[in-house]
PDB file of N, CA and C in Angstrom:
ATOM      1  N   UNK A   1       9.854 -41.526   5.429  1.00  0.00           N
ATOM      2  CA  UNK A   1      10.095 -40.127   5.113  1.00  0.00           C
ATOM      3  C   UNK A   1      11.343 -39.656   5.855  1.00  0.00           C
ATOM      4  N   UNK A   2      12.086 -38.918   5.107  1.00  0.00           N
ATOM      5  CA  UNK A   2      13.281 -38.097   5.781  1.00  0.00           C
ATOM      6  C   UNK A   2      13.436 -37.306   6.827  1.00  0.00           C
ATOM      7  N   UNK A   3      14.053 -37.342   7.640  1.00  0.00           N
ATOM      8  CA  UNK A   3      13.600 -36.501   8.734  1.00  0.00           C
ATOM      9  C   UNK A   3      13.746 -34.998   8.957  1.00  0.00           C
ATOM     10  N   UNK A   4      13.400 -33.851   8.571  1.00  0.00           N
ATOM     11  CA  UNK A   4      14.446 -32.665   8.448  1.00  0.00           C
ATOM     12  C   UNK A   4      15.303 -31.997   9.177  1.00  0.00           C
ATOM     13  N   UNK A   5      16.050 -31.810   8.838  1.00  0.00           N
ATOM     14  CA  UNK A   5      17.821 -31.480   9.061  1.00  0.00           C
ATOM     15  C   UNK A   5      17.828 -30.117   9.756  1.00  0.00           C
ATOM     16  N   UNK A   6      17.837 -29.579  10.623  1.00  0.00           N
ATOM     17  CA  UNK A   6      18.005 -27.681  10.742  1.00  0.00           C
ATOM     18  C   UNK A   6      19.429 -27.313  11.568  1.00  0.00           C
ATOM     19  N   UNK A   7      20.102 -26.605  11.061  1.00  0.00           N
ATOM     20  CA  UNK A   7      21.622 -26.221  11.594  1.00  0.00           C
ATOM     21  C   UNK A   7      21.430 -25.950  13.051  1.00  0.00           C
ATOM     22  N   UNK A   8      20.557 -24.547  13.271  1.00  0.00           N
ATOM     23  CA  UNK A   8      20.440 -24.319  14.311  1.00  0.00           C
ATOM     24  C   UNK A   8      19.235 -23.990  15.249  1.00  0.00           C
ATOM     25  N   UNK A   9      18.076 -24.504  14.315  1.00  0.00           N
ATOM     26  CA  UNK A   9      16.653 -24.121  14.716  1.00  0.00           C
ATOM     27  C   UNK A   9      16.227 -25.203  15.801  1.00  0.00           C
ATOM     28  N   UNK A  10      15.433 -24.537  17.147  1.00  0.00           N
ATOM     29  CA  UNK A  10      15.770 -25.301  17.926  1.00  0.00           C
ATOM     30  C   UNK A  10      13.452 -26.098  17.320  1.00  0.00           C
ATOM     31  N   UNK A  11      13.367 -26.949  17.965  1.00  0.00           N
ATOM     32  CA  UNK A  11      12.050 -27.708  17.871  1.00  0.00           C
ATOM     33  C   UNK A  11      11.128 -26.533  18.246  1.00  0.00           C
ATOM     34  N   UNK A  12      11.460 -25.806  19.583  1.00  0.00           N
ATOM     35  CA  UNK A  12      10.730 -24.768  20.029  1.00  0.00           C
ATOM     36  C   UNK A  12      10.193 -23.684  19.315  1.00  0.00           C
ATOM     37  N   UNK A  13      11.472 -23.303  18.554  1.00  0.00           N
ATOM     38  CA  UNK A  13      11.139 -22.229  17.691  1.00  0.00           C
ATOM     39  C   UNK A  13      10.453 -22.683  16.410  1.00  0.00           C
ATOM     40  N   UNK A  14      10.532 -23.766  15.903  1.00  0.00           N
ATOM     41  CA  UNK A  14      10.382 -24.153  14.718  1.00  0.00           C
ATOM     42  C   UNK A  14       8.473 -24.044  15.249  1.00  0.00           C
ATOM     43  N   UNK A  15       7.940 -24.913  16.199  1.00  0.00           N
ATOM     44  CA  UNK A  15       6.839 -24.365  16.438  1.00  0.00           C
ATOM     45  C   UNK A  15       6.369 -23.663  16.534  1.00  0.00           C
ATOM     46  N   UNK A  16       6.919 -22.430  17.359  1.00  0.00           N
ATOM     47  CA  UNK A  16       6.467 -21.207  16.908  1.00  0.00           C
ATOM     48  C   UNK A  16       6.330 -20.274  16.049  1.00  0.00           C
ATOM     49  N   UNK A  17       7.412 -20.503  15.082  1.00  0.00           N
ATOM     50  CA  UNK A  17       8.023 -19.778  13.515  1.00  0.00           C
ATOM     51  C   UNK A  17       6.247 -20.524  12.791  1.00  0.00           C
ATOM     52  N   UNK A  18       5.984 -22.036  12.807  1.00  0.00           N
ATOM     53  CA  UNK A  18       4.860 -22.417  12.115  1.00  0.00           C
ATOM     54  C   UNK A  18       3.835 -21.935  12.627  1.00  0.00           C
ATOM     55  N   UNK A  19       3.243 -21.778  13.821  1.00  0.00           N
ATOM     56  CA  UNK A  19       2.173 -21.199  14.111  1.00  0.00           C
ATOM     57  C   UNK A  19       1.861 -19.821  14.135  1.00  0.00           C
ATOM     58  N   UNK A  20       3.214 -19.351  13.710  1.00  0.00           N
ATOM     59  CA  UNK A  20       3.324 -17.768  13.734  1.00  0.00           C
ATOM     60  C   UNK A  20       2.873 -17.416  11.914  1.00  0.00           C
ATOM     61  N   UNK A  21       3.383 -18.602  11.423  1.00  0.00           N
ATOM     62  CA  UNK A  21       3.379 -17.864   9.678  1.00  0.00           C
ATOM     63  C   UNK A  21       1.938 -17.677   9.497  1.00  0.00           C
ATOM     64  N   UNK A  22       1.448 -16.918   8.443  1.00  0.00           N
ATOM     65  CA  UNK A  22       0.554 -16.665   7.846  1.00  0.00           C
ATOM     66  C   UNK A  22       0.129 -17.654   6.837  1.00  0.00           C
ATOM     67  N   UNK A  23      -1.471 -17.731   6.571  1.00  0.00           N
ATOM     68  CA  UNK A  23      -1.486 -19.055   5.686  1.00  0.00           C
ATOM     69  C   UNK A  23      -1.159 -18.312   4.381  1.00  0.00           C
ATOM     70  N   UNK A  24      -1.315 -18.947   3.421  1.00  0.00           N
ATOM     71  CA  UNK A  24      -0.917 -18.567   2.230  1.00  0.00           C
ATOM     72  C   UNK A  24      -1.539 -17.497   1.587  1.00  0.00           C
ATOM     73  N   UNK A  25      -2.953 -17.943   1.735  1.00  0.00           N
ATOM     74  CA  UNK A  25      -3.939 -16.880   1.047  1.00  0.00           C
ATOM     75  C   UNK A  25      -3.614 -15.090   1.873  1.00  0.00           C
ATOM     76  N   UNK A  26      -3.268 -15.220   3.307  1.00  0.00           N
ATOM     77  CA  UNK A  26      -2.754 -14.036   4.302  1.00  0.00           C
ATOM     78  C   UNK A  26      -1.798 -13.504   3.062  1.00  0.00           C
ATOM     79  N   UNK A  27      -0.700 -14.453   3.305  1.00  0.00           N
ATOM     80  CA  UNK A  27       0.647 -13.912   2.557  1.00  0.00           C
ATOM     81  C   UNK A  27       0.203 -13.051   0.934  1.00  0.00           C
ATOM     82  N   UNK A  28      -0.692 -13.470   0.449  1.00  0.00           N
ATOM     83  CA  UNK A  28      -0.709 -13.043  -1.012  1.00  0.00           C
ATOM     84  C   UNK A  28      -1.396 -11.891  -0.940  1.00  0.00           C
ATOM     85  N   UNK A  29      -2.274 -11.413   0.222  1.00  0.00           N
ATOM     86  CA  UNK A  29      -3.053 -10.328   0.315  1.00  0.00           C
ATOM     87  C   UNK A  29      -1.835  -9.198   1.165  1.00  0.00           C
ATOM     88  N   UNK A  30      -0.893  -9.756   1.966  1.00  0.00           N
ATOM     89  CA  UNK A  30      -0.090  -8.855   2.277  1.00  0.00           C
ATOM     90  C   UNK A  30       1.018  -8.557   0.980  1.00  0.00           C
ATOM     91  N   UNK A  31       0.984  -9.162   0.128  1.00  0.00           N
ATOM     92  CA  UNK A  31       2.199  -8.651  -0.972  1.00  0.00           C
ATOM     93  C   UNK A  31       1.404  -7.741  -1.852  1.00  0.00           C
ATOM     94  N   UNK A  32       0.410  -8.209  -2.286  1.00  0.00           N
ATOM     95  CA  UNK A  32      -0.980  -7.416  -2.922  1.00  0.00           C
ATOM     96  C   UNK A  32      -0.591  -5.730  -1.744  1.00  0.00           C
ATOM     97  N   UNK A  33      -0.853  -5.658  -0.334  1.00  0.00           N
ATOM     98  CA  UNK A  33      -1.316  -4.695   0.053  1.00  0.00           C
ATOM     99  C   UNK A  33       0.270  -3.826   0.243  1.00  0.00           C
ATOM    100  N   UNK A  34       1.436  -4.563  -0.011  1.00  0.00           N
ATOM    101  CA  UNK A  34       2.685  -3.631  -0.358  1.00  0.00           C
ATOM    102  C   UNK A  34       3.198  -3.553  -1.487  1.00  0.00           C
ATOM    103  N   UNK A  35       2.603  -3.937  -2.301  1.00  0.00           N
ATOM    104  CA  UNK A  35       2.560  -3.494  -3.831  1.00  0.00           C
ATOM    105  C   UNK A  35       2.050  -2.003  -3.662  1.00  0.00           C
ATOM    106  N   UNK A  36       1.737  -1.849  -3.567  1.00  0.00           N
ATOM    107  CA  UNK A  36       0.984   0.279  -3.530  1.00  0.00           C
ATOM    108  C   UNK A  36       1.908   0.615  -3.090  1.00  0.00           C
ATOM    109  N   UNK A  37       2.916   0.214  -2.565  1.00  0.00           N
ATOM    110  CA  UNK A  37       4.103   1.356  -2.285  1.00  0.00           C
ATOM    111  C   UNK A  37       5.384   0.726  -3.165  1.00  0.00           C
ATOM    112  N   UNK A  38       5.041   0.143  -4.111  1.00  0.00           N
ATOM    113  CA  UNK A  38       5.852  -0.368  -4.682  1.00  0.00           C
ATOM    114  C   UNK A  38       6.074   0.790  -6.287  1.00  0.00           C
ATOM    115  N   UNK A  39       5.423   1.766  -6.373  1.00  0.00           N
ATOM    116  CA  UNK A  39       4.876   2.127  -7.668  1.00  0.00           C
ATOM    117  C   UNK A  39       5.054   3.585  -7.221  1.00  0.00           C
ATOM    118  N   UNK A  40       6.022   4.058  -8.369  1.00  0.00           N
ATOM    119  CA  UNK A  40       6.020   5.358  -7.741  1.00  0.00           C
ATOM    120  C   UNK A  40       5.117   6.464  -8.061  1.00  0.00           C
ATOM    121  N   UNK A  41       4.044   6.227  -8.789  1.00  0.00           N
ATOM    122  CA  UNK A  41       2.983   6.934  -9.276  1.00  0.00           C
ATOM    123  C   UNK A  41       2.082   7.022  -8.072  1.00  0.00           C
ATOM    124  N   UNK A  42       2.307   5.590  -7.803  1.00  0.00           N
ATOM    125  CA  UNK A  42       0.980   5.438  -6.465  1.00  0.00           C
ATOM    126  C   UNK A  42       1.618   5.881  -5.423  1.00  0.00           C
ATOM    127  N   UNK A  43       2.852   5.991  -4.869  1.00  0.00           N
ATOM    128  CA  UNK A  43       3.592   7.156  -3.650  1.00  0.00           C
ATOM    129  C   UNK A  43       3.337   8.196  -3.805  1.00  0.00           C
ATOM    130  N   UNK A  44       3.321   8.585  -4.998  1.00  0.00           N
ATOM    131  CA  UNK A  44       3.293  10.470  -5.253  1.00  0.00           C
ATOM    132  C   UNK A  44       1.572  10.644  -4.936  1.00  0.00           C
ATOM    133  N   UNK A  45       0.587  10.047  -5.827  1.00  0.00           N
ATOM    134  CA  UNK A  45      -0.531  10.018  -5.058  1.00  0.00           C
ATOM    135  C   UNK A  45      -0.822  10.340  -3.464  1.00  0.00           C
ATOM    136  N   UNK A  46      -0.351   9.341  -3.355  1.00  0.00           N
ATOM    137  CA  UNK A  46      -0.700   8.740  -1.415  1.00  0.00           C
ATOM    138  C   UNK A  46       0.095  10.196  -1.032  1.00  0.00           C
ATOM    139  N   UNK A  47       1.439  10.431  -1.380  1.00  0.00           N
ATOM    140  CA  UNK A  47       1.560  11.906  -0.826  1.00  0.00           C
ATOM    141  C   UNK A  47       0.992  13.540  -0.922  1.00  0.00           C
ATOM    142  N   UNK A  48       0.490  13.246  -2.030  1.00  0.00           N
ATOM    143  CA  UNK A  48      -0.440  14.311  -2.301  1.00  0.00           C
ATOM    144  C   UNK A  48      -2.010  14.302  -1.655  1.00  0.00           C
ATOM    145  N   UNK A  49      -2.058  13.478  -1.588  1.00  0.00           N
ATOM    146  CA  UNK A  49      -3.194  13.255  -0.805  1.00  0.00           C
ATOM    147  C   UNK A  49      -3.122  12.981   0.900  1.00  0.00           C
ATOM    148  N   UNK A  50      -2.192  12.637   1.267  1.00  0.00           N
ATOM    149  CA  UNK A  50      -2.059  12.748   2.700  1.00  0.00           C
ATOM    150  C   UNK A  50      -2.188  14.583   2.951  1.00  0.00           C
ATOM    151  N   UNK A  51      -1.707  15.366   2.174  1.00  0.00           N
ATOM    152  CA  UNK A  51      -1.349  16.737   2.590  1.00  0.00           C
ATOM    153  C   UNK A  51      -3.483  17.356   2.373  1.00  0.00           C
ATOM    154  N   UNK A  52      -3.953  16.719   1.425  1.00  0.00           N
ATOM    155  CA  UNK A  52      -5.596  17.224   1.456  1.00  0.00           C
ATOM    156  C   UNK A  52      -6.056  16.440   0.569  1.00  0.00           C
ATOM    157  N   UNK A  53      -7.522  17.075   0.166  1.00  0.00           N
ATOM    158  CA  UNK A  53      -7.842  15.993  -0.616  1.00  0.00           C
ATOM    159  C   UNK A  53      -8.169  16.536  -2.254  1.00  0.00           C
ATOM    160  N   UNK A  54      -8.085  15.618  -3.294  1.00  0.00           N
ATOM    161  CA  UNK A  54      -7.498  16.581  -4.420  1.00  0.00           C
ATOM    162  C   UNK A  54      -8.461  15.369  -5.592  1.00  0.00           C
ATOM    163  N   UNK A  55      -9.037  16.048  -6.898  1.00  0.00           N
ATOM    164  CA  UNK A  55      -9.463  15.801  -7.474  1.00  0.00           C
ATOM    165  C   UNK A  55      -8.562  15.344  -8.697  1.00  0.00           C
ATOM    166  N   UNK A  56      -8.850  14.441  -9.663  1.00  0.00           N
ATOM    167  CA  UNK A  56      -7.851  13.613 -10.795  1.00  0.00           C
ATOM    168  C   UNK A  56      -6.996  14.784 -11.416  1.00  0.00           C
ATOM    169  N   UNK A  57      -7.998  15.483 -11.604  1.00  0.00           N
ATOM    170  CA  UNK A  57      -7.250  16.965 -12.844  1.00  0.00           C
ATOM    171  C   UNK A  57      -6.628  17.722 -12.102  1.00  0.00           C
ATOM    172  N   UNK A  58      -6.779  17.918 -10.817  1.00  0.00           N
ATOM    173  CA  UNK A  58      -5.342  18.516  -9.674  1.00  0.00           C
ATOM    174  C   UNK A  58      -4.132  17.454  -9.663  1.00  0.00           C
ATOM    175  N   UNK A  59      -4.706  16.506  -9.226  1.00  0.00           N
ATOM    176  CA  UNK A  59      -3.514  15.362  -9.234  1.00  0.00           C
ATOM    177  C   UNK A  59      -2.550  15.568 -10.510  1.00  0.00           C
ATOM    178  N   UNK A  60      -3.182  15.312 -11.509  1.00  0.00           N
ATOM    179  CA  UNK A  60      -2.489  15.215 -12.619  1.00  0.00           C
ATOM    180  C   UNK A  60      -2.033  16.435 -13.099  1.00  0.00           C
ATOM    181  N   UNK A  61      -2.206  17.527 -12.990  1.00  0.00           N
ATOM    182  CA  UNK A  61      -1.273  18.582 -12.849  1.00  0.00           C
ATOM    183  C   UNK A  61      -0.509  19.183 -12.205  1.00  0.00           C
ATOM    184  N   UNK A  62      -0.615  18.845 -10.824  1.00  0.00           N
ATOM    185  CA  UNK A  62       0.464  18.902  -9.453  1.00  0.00           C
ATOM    186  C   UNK A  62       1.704  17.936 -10.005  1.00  0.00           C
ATOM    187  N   UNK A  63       1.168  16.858 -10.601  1.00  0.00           N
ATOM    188  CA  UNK A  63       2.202  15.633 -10.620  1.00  0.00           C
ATOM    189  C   UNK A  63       2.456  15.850 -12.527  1.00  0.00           C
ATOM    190  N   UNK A  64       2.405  16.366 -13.032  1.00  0.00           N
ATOM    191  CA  UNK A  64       2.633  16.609 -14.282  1.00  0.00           C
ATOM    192  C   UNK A  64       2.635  15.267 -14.760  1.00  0.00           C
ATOM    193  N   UNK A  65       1.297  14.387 -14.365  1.00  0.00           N
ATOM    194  CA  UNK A  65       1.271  12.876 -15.294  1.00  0.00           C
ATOM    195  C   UNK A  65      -0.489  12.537 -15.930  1.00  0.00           C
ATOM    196  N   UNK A  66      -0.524  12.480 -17.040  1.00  0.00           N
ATOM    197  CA  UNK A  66      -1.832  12.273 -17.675  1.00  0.00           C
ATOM    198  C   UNK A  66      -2.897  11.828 -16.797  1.00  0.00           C
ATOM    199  N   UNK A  67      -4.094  12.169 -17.400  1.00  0.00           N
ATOM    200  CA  UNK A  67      -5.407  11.930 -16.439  1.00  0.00           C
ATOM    201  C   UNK A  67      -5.501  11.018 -16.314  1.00  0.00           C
ATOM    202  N   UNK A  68      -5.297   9.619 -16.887  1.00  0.00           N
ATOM    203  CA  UNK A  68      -5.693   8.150 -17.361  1.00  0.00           C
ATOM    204  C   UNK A  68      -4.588   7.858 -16.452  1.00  0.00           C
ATOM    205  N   UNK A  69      -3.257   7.921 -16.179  1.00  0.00           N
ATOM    206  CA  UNK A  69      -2.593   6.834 -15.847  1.00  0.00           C
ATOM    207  C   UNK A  69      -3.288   7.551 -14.378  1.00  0.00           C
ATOM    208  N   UNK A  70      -3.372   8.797 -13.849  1.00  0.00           N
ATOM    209  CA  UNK A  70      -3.729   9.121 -12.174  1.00  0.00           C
ATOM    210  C   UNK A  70      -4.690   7.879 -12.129  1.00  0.00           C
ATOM    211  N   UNK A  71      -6.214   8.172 -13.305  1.00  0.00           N
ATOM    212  CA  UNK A  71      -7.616   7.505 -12.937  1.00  0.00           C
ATOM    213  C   UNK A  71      -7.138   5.619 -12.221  1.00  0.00           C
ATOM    214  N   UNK A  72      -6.062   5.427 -13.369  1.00  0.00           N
ATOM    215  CA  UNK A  72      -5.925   3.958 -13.261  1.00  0.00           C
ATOM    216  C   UNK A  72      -5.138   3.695 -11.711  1.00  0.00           C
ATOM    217  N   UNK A  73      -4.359   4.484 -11.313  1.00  0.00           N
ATOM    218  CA  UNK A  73      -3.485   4.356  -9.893  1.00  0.00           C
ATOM    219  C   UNK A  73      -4.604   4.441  -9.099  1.00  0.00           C
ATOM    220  N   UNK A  74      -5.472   5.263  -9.142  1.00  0.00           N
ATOM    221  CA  UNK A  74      -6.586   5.242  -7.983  1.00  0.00           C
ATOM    222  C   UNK A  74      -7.390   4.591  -7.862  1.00  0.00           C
ATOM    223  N   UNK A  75      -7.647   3.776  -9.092  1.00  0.00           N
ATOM    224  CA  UNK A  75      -8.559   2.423  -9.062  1.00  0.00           C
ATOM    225  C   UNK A  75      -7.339   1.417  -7.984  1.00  0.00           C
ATOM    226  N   UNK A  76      -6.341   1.458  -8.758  1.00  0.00           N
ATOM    227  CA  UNK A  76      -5.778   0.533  -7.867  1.00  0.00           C
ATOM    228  C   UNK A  76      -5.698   0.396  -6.310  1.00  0.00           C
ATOM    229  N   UNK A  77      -5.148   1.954  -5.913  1.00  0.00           N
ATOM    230  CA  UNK A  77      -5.429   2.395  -4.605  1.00  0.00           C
ATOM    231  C   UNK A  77      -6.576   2.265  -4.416  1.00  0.00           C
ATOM    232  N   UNK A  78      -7.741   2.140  -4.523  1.00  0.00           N
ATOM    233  CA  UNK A  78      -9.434   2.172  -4.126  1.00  0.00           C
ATOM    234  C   UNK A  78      -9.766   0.611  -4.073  1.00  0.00           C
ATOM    235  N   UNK A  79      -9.497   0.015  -4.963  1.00  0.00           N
ATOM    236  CA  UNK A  79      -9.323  -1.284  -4.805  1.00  0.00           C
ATOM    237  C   UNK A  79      -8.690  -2.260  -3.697  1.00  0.00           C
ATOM    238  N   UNK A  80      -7.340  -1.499  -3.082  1.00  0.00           N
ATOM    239  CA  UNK A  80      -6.496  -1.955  -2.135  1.00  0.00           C
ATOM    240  C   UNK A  80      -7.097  -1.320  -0.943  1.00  0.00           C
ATOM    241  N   UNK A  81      -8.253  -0.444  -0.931  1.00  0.00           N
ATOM    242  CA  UNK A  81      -9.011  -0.035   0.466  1.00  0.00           C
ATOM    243  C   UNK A  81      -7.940   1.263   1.021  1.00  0.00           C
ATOM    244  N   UNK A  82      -7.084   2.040  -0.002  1.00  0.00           N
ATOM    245  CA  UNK A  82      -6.449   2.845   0.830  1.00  0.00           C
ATOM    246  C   UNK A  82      -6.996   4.470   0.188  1.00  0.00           C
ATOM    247  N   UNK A  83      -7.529   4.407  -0.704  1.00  0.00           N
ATOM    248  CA  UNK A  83      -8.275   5.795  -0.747  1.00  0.00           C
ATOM    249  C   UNK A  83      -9.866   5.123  -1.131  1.00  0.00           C
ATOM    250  N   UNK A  84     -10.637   6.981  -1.201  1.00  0.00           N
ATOM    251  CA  UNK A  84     -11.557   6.213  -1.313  1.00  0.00           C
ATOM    252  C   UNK A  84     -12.289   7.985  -1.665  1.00  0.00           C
ATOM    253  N   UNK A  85     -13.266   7.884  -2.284  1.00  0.00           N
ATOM    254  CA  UNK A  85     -13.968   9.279  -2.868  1.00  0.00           C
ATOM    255  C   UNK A  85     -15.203   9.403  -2.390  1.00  0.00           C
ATOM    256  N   UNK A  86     -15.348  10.923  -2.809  1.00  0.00           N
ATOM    257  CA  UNK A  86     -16.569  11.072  -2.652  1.00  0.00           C
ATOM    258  C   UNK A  86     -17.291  12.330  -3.662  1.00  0.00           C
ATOM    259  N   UNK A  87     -18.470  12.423  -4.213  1.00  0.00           N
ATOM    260  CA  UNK A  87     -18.831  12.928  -5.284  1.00  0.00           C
ATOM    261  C   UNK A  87     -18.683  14.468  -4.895  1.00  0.00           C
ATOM    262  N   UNK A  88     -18.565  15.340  -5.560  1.00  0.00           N
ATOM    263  CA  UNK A  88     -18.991  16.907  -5.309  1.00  0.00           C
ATOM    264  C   UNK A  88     -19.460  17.485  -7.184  1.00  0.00           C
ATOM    265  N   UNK A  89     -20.618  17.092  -7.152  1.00  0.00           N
ATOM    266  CA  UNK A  89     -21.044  17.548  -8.734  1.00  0.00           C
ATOM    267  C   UNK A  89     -20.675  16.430  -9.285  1.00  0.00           C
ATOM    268  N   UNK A  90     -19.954  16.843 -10.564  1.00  0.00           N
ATOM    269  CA  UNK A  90     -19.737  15.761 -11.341  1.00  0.00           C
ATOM    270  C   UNK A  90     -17.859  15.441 -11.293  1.00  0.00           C
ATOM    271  N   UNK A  91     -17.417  16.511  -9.787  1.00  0.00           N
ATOM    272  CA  UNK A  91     -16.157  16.228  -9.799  1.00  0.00           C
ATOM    273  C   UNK A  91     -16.056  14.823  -8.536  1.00  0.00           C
ATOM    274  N   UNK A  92     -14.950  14.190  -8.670  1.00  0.00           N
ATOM    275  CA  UNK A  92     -14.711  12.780  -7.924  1.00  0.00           C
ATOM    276  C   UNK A  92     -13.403  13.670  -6.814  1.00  0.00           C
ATOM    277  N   UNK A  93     -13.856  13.511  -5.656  1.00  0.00           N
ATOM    278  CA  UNK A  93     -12.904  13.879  -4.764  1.00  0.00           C
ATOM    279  C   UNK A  93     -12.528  12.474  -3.958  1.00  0.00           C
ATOM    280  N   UNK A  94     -10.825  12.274  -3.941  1.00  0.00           N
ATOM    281  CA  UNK A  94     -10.089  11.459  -3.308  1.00  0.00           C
ATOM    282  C   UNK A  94      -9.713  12.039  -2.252  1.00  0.00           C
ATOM    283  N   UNK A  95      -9.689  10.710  -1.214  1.00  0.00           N
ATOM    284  CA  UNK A  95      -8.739  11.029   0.130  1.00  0.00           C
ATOM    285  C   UNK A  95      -7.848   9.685   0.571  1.00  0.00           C
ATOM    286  N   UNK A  96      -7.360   9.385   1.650  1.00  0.00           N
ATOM    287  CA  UNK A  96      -6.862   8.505   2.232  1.00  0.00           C
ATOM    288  C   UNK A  96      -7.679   7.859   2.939  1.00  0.00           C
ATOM    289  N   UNK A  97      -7.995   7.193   2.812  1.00  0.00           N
ATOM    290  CA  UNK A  97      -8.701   6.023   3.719  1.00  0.00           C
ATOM    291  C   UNK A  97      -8.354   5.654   4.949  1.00  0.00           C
ATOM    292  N   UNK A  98      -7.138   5.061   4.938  1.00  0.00           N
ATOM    293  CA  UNK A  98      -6.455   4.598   6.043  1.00  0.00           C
ATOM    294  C   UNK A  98      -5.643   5.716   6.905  1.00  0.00           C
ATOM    295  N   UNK A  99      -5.451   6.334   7.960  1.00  0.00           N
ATOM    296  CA  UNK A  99      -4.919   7.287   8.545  1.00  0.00           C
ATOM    297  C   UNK A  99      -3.071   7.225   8.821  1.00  0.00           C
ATOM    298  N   UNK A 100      -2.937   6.349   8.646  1.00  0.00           N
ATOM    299  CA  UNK A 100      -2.064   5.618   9.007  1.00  0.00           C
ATOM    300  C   UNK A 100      -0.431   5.422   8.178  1.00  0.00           C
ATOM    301  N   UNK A 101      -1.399   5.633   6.924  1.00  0.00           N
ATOM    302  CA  UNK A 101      -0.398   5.653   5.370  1.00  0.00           C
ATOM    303  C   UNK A 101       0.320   6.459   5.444  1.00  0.00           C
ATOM    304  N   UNK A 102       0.697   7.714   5.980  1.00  0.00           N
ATOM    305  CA  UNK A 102       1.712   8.771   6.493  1.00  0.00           C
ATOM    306  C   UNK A 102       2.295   8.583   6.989  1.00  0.00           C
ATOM    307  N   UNK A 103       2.001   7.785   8.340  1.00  0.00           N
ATOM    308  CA  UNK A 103       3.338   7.251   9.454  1.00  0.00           C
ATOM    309  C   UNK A 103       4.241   6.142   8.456  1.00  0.00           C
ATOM    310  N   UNK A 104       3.736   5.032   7.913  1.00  0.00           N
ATOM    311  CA  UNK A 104       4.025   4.228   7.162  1.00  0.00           C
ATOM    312  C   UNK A 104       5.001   4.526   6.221  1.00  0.00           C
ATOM    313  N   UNK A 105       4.724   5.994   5.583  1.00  0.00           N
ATOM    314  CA  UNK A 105       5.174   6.381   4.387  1.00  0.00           C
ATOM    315  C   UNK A 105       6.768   7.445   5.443  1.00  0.00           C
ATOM    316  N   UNK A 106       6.207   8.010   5.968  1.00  0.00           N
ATOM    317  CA  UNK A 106       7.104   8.634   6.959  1.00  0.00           C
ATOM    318  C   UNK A 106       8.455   7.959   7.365  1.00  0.00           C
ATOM    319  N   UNK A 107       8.321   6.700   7.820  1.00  0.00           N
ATOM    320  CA  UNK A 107       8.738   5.533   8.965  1.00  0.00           C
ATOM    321  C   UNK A 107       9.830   4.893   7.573  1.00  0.00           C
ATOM    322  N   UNK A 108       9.211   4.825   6.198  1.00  0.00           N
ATOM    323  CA  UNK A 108      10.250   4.109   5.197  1.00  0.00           C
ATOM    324  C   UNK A 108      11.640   5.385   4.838  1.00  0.00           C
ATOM    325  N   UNK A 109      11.069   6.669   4.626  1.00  0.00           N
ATOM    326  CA  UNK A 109      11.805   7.617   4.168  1.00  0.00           C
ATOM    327  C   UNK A 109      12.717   7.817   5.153  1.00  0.00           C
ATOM    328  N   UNK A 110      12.263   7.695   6.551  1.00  0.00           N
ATOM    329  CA  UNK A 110      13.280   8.521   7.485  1.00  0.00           C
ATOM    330  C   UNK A 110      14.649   7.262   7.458  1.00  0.00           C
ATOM    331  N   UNK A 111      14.021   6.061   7.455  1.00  0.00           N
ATOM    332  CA  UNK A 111      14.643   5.163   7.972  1.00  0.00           C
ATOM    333  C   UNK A 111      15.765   4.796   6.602  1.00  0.00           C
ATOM    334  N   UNK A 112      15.367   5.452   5.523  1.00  0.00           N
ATOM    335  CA  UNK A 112      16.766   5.613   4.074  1.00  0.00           C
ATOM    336  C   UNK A 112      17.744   6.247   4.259  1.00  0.00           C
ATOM    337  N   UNK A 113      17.314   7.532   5.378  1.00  0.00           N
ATOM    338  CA  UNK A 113      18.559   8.013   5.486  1.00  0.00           C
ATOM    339  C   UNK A 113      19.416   8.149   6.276  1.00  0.00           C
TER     340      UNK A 113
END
């Protein structure tokens, strides 16, 4: 077998760069979990909802976008563990799950400009 070649990677680091990576299955759940900010339906969400917590038919009229595509973003978000509801009647109230999604969301915007 060939031996591999590296310009400037020293043995040291190369060990640590490998024991540092994530296994694969890691990696696919972290692209999965920055996909939600990949979608700008699902930003406007996550920002409307960081400010309180807001039901589909608010959403979708704050954000002037049909009930169906909100319902389907929040499956997605609910799915990805970053919102999450709770019943009041027969209305579905969303929030943020994670506390955190603000600094996150904060930390990308400031750092554009």
């Amino acid at each position: 077998m060939e031996q591999e070649k590296y310009l400037i990677l020293s043995e040291r680091h190369k060990a640590e760069i490998k024991n540092y990576l994530p296994e694969d299955r890691a990696v696919l759940k972290l692209a999965e979990y920055f996909q939600n900010f990949s979608d700008s339906t699902r930003l406007k969400i996550l920002s409307c909802l960081s400010v309180c917590d807001l039901c589909v038919n608010d959403l979708s009229n704050l954000l002037n976008i049909n009930q169906t595509t909100i319902s389907h973003q929040l499956k997605f978000l609910k799915d990805q563990n970053l919102v999450a509801y709770r019943r009041n009647g027969k209305i579905m109230i969303y929030y943020i799950k994670i506390n955190y999604i603000n600094e996150i969301m904060n930390y990308a915007v400031s750092s554009l400009v």
